[in-house]
PDB file of N, CA and C in Angstrom:
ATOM      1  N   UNK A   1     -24.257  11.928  -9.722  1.00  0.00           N
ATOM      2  CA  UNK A   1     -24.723  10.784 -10.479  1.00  0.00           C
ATOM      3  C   UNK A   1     -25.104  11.169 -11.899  1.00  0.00           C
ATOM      4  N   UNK A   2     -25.453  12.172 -11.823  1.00  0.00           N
ATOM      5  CA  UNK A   2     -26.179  12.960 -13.299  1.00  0.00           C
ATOM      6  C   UNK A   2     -24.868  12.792 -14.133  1.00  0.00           C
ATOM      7  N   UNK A   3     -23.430  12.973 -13.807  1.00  0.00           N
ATOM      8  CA  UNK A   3     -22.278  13.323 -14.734  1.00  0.00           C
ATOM      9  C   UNK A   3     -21.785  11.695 -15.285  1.00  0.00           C
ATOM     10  N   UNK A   4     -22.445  10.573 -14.162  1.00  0.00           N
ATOM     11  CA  UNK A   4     -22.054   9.078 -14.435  1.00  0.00           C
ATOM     12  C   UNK A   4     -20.450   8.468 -12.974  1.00  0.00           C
ATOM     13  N   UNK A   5     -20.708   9.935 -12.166  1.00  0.00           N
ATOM     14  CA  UNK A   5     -19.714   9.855 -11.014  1.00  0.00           C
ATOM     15  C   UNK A   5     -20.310   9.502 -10.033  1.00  0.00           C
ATOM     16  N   UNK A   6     -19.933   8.366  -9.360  1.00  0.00           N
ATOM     17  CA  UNK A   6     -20.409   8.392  -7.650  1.00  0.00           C
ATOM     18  C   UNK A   6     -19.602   8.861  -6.629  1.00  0.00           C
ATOM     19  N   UNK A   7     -19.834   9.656  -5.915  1.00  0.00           N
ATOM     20  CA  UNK A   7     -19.023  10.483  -4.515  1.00  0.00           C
ATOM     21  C   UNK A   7     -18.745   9.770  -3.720  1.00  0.00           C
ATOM     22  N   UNK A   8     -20.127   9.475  -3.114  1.00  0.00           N
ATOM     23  CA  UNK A   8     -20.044   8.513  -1.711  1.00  0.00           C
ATOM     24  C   UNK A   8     -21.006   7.465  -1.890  1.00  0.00           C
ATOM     25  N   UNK A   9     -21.356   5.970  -1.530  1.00  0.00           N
ATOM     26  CA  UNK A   9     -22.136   5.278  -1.335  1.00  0.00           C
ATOM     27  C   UNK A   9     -21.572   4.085   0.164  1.00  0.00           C
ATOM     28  N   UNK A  10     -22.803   3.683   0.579  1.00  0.00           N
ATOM     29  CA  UNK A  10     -22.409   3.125   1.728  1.00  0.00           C
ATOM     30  C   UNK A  10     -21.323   3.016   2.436  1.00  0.00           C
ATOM     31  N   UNK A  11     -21.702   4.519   2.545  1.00  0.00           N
ATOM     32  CA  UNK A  11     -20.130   4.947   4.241  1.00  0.00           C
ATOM     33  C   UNK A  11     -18.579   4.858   3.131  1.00  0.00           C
ATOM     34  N   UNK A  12     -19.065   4.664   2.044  1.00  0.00           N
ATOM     35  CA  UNK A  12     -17.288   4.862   1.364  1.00  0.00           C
ATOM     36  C   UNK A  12     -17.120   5.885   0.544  1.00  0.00           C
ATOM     37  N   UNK A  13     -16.217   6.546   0.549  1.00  0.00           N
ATOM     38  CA  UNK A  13     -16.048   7.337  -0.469  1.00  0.00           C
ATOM     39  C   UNK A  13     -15.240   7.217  -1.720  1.00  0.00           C
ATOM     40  N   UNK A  14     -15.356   7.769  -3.026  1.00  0.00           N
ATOM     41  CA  UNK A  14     -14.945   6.873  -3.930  1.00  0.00           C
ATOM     42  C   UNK A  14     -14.093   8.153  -5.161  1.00  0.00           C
ATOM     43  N   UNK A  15     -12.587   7.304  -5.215  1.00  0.00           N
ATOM     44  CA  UNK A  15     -12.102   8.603  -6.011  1.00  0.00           C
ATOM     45  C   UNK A  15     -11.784   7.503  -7.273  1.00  0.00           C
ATOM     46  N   UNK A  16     -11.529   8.094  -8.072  1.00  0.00           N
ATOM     47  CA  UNK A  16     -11.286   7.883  -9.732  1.00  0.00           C
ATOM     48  C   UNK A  16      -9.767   7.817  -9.639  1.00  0.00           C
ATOM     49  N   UNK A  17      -9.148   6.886 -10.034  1.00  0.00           N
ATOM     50  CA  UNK A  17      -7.527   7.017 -10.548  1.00  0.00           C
ATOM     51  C   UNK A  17      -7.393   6.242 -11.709  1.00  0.00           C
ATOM     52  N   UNK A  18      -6.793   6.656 -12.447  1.00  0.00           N
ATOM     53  CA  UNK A  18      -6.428   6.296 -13.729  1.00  0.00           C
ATOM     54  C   UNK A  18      -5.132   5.338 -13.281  1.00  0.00           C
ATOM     55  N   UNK A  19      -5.307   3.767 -14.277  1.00  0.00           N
ATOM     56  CA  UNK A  19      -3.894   3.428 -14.544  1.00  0.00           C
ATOM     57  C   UNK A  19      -3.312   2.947 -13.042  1.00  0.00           C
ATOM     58  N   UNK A  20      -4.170   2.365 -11.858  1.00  0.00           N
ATOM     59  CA  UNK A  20      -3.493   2.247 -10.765  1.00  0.00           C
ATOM     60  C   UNK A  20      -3.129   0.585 -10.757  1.00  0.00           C
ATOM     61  N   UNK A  21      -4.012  -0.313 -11.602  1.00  0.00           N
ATOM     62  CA  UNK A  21      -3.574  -1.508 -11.561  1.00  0.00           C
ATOM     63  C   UNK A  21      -2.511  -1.963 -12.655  1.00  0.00           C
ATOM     64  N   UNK A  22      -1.910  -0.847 -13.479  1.00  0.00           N
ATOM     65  CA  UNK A  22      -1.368  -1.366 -14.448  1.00  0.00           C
ATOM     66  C   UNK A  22      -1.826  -2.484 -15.760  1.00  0.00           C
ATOM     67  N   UNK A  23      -1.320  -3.826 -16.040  1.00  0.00           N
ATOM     68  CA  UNK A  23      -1.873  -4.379 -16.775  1.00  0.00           C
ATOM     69  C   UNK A  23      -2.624  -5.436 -16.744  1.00  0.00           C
ATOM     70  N   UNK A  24      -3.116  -5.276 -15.035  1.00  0.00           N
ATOM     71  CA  UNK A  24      -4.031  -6.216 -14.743  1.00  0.00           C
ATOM     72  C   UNK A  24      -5.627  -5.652 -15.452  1.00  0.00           C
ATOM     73  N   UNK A  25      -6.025  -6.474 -16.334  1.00  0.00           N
ATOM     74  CA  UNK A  25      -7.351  -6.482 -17.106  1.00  0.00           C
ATOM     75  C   UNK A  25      -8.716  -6.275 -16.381  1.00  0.00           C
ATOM     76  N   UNK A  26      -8.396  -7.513 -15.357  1.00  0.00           N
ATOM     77  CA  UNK A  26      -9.403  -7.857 -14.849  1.00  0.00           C
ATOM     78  C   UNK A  26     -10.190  -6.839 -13.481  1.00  0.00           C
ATOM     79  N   UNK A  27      -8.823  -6.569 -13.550  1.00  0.00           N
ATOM     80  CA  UNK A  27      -9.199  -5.864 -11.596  1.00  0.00           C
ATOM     81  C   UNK A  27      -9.810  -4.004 -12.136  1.00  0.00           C
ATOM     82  N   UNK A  28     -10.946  -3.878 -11.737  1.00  0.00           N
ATOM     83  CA  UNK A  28     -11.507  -2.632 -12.104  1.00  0.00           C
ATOM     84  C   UNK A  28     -11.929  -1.975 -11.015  1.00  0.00           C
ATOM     85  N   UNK A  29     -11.492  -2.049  -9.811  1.00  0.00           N
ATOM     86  CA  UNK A  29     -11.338  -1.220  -8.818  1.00  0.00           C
ATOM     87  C   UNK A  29     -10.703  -2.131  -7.056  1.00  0.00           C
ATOM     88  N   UNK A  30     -10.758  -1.047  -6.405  1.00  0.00           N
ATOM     89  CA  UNK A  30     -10.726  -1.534  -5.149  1.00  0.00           C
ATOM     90  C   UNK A  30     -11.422  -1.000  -4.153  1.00  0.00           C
ATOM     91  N   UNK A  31     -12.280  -2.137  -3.193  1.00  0.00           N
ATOM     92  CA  UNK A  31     -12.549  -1.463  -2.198  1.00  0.00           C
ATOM     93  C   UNK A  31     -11.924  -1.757  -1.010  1.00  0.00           C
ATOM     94  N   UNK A  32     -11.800  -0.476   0.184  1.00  0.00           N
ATOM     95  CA  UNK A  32     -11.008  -0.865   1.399  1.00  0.00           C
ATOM     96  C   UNK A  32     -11.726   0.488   2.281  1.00  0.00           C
ATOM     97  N   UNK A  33     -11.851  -0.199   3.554  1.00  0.00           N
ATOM     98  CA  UNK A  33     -11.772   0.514   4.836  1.00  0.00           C
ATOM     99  C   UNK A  33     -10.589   0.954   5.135  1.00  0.00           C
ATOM    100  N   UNK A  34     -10.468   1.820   5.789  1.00  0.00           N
ATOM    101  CA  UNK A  34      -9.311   2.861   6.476  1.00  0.00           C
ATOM    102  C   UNK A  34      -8.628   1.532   7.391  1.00  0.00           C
ATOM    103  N   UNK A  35      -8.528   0.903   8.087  1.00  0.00           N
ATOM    104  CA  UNK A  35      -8.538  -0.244   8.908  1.00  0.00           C
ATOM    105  C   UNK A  35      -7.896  -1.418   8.210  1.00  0.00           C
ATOM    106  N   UNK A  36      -7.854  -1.379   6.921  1.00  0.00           N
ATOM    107  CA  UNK A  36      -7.445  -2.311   5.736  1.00  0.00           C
ATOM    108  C   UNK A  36      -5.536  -2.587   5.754  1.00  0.00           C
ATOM    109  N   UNK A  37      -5.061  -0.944   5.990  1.00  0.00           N
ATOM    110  CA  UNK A  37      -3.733  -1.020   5.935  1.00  0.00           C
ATOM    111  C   UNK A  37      -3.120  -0.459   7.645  1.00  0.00           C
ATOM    112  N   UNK A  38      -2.312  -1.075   8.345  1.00  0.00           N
ATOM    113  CA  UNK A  38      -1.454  -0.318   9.276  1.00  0.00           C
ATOM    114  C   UNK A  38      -0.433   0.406   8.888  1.00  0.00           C
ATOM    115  N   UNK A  39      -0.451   1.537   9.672  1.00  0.00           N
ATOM    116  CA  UNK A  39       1.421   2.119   9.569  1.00  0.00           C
ATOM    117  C   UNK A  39       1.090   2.735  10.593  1.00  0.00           C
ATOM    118  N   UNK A  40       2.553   2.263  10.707  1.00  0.00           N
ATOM    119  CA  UNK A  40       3.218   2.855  12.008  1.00  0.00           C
ATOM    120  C   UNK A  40       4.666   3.552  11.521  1.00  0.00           C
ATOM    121  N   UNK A  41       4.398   5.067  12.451  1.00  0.00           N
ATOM    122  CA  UNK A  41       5.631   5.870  12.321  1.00  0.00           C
ATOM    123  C   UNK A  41       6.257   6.300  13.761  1.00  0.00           C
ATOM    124  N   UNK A  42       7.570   6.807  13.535  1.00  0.00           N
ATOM    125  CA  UNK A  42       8.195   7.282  14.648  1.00  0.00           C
ATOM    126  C   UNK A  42       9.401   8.274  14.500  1.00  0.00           C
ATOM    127  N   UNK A  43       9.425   8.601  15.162  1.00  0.00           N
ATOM    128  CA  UNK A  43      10.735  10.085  14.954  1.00  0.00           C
ATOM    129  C   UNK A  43      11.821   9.275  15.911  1.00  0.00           C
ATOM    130  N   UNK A  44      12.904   9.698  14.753  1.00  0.00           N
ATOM    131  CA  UNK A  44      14.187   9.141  15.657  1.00  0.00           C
ATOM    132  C   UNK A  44      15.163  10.461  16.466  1.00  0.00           C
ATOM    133  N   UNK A  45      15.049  10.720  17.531  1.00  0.00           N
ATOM    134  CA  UNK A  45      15.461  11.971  18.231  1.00  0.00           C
ATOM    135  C   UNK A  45      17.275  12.254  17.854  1.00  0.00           C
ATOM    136  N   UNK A  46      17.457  13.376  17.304  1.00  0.00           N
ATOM    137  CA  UNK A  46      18.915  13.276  17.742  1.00  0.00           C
ATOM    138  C   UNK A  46      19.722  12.862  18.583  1.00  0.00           C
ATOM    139  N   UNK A  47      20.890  12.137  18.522  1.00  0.00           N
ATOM    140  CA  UNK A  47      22.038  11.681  19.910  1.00  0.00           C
ATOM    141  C   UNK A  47      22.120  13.969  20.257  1.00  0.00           C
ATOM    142  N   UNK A  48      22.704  13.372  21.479  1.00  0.00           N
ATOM    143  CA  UNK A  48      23.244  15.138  21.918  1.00  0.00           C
ATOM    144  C   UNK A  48      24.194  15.341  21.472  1.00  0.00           C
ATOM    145  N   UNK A  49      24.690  16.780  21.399  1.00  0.00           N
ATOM    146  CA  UNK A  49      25.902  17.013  20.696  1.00  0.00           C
ATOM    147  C   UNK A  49      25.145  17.229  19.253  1.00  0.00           C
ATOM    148  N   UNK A  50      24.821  17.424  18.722  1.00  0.00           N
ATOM    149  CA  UNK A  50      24.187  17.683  17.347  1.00  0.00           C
ATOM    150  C   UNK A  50      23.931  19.004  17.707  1.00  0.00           C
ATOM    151  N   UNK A  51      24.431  19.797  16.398  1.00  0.00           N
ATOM    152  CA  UNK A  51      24.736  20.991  15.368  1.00  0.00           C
ATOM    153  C   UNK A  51      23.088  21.494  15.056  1.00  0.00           C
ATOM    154  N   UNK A  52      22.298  21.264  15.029  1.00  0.00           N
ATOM    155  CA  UNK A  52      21.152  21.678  14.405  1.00  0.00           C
ATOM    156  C   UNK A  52      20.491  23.028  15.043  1.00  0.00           C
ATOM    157  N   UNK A  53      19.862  23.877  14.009  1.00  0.00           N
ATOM    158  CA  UNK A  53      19.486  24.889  15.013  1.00  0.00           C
ATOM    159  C   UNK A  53      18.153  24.644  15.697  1.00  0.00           C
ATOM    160  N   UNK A  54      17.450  23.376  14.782  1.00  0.00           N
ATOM    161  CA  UNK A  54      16.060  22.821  15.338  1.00  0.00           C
ATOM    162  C   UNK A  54      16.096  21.648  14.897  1.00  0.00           C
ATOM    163  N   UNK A  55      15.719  20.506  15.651  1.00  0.00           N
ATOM    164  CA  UNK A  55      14.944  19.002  15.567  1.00  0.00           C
ATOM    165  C   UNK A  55      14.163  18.801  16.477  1.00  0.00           C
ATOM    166  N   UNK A  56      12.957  18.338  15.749  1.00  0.00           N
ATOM    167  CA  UNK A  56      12.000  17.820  16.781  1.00  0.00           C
ATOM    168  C   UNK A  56      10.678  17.009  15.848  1.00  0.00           C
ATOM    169  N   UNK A  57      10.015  16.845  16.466  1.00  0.00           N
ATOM    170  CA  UNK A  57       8.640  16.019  15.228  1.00  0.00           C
ATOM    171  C   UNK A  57       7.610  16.811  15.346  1.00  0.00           C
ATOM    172  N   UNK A  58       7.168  16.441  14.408  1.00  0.00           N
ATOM    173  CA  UNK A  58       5.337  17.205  14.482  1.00  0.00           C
ATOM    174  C   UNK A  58       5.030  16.189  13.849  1.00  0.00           C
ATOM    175  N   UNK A  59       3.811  15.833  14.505  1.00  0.00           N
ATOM    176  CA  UNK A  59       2.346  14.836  14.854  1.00  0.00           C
ATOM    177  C   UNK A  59       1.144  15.800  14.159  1.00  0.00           C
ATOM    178  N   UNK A  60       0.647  14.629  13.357  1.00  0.00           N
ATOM    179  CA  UNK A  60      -0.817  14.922  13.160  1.00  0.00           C
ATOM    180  C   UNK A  60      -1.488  14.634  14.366  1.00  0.00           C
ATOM    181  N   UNK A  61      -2.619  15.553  14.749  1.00  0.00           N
ATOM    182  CA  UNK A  61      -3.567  15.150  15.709  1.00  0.00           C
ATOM    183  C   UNK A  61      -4.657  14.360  15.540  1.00  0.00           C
ATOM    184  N   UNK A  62      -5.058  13.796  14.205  1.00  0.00           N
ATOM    185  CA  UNK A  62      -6.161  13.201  14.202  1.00  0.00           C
ATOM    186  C   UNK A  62      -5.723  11.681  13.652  1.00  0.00           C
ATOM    187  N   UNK A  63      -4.366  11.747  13.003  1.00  0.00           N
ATOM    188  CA  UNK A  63      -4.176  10.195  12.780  1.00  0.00           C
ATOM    189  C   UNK A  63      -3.006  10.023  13.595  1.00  0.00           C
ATOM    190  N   UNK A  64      -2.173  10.592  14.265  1.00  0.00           N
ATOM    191  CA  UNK A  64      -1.211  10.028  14.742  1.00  0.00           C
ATOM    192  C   UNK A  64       0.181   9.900  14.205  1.00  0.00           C
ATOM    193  N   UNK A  65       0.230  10.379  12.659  1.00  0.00           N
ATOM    194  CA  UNK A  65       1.761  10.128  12.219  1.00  0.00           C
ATOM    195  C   UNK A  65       2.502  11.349  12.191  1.00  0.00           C
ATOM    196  N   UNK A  66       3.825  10.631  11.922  1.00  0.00           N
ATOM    197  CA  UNK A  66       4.593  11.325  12.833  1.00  0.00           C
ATOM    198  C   UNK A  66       5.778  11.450  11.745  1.00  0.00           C
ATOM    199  N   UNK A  67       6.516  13.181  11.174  1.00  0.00           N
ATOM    200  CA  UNK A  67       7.631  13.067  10.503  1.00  0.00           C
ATOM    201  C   UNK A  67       8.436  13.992  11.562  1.00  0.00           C
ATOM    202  N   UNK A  68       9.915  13.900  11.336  1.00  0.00           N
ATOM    203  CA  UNK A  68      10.569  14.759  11.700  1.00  0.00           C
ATOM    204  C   UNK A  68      11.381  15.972  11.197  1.00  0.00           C
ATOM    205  N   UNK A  69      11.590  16.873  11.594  1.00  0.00           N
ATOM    206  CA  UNK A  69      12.251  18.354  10.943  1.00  0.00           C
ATOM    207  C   UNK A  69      13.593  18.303  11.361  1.00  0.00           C
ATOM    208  N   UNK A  70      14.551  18.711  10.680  1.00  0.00           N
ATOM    209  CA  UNK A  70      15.930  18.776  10.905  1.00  0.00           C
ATOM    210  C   UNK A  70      16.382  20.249  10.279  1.00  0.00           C
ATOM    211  N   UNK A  71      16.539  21.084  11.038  1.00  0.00           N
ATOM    212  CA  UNK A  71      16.893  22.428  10.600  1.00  0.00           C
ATOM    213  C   UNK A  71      18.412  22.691  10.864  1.00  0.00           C
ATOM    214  N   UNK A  72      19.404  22.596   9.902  1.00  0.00           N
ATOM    215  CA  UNK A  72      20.705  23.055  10.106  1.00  0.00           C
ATOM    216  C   UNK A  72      21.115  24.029   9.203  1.00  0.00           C
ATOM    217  N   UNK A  73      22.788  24.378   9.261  1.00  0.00           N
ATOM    218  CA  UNK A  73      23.599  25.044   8.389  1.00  0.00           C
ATOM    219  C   UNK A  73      24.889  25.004   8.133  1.00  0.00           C
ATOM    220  N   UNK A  74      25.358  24.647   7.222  1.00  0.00           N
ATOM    221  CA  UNK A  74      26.782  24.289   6.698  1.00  0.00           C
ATOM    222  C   UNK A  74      27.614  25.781   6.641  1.00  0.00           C
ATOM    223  N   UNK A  75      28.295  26.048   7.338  1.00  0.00           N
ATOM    224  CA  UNK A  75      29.169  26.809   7.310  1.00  0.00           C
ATOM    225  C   UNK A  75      30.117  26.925   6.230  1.00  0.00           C
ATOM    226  N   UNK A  76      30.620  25.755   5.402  1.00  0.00           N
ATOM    227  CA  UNK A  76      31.532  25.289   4.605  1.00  0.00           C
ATOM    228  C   UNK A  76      31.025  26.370   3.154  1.00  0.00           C
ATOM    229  N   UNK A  77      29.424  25.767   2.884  1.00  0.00           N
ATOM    230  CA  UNK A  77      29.209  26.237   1.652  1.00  0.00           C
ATOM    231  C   UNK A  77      27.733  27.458   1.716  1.00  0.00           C
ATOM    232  N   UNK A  78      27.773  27.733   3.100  1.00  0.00           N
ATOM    233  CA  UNK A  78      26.690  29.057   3.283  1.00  0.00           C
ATOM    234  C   UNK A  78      25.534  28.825   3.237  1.00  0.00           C
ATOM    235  N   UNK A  79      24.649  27.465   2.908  1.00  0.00           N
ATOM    236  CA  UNK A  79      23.407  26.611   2.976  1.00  0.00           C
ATOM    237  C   UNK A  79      23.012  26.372   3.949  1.00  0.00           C
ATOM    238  N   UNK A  80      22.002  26.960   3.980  1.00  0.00           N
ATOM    239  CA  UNK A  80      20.891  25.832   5.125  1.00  0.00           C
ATOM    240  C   UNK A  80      20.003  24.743   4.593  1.00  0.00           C
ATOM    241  N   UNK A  81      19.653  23.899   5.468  1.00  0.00           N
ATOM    242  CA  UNK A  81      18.910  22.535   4.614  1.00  0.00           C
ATOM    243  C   UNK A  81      17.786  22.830   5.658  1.00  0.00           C
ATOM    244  N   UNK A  82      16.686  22.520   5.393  1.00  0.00           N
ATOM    245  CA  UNK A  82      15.884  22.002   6.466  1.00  0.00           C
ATOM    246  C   UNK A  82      15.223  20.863   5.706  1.00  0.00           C
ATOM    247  N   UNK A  83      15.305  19.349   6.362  1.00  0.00           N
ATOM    248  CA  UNK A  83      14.636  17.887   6.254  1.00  0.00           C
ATOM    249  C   UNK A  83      13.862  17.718   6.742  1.00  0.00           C
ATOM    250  N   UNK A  84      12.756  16.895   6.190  1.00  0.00           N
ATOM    251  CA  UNK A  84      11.878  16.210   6.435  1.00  0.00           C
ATOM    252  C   UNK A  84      11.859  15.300   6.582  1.00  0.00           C
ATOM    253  N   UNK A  85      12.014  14.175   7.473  1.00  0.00           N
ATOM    254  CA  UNK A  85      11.840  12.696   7.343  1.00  0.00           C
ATOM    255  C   UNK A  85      10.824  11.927   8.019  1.00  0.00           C
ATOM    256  N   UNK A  86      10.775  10.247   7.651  1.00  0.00           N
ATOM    257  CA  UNK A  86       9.584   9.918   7.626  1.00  0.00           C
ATOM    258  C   UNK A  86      10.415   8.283   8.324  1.00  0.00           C
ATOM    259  N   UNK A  87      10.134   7.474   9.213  1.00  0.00           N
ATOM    260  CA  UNK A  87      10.488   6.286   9.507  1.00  0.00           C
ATOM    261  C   UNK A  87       9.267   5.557   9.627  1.00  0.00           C
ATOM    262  N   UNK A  88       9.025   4.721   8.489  1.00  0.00           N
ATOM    263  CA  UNK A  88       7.560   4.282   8.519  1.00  0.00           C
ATOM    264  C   UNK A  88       7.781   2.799   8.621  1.00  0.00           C
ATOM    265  N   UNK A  89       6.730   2.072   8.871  1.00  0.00           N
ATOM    266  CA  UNK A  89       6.509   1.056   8.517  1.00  0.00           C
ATOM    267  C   UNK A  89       5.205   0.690   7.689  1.00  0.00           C
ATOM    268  N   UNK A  90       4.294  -0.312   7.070  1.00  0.00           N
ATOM    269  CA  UNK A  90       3.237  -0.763   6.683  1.00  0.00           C
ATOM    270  C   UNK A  90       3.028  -2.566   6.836  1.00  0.00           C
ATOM    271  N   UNK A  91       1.709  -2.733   7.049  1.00  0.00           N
ATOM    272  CA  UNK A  91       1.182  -3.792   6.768  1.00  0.00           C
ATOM    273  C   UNK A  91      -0.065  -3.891   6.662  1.00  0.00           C
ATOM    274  N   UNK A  92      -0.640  -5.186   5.922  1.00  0.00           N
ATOM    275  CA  UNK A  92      -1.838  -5.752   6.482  1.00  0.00           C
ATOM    276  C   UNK A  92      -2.719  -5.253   7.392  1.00  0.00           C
ATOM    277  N   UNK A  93      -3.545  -4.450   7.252  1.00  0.00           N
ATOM    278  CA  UNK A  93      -4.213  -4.380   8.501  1.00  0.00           C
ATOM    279  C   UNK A  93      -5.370  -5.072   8.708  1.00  0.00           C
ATOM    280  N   UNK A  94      -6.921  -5.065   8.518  1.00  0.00           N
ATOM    281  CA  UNK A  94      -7.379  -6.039   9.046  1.00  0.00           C
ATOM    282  C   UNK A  94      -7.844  -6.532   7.819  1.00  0.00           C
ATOM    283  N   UNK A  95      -7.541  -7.938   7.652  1.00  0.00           N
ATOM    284  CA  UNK A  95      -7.173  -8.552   5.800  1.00  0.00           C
ATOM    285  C   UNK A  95      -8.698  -8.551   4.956  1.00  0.00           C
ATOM    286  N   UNK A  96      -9.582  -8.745   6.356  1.00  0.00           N
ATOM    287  CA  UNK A  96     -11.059  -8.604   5.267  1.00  0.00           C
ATOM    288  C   UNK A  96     -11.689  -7.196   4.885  1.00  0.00           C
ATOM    289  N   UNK A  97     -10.714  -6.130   4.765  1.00  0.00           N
ATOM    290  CA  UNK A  97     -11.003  -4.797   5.289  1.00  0.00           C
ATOM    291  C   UNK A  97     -10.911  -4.626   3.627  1.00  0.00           C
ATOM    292  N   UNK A  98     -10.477  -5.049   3.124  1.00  0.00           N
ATOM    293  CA  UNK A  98     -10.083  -5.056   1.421  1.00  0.00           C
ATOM    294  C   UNK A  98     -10.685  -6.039   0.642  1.00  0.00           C
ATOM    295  N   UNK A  99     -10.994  -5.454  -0.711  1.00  0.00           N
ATOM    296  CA  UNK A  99     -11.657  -6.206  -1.683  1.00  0.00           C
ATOM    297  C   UNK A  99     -11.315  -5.519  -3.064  1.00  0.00           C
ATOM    298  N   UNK A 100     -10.334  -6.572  -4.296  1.00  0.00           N
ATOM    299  CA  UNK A 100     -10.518  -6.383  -5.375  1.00  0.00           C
ATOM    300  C   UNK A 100     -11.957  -6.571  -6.050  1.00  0.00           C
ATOM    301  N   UNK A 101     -12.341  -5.589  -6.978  1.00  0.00           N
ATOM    302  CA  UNK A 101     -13.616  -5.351  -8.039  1.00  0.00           C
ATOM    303  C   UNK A 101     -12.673  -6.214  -9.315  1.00  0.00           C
ATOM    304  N   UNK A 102     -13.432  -6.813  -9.616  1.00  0.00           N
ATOM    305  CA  UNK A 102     -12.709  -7.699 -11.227  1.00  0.00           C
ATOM    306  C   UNK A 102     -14.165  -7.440 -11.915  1.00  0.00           C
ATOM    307  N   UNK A 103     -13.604  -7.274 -13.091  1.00  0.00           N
ATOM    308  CA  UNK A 103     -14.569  -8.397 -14.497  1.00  0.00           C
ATOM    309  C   UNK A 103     -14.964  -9.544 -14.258  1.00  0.00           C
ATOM    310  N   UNK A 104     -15.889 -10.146 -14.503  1.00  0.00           N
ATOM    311  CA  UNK A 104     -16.047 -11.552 -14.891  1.00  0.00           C
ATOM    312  C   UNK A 104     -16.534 -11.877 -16.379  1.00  0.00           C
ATOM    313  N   UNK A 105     -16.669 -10.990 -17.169  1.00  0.00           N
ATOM    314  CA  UNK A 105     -16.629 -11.214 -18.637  1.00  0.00           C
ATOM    315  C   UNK A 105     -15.900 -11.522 -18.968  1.00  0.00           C
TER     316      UNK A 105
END
């Protein structure tokens, strides 16, 4: 507080971003609960018969999402790739979970 920064206040924690509303004037922050947005992810498994020397997903344990690894090698041009992918979705999550901060000057 001494520097003019607040960390945490009532159960929220609070980071600084520059430039996130663009040229909206009015809107001078946001607040939201974790609960505010859904996503949902999922790994799409290889069909069989796939070339790869590894696929499989890794899961976070504490939220649940989920990307997948694709480890192959092109014989053609001597490369290996290994991918990362992500099949997400988002929405709405619970709509009063969010609140624009505006001006009223």
């Amino acid at each position: 507080l001494s520097e003019g920064r607040v960390m945490r206040a009532l159960g929220f924690d609070f980071h600084e971003v520059n430039n996130v509303f663009g040229s909206v004037n009015s809107v001078m922050g946001l607040l939201a609960h974790a609960s505010a947005i859904a996503i949902a992810m999922r790994y799409l498994e290889p069909q069989k018969g796939n070339t790869y020397s590894d696929a499989r997903s890794i899961s976070d344990p504490d939220t649940g999402l989920t990307i997948g690894l694709r480890d192959h090698f092109d014989n053609n041009t001597g490369t290996r790739y290994v991918n990362l992918e992500a099949n997400y979705g988002y929405s709405v999550g619970l709509s009063n979970g969010a609140r624009l901060i505006k001006r009223t000057d």
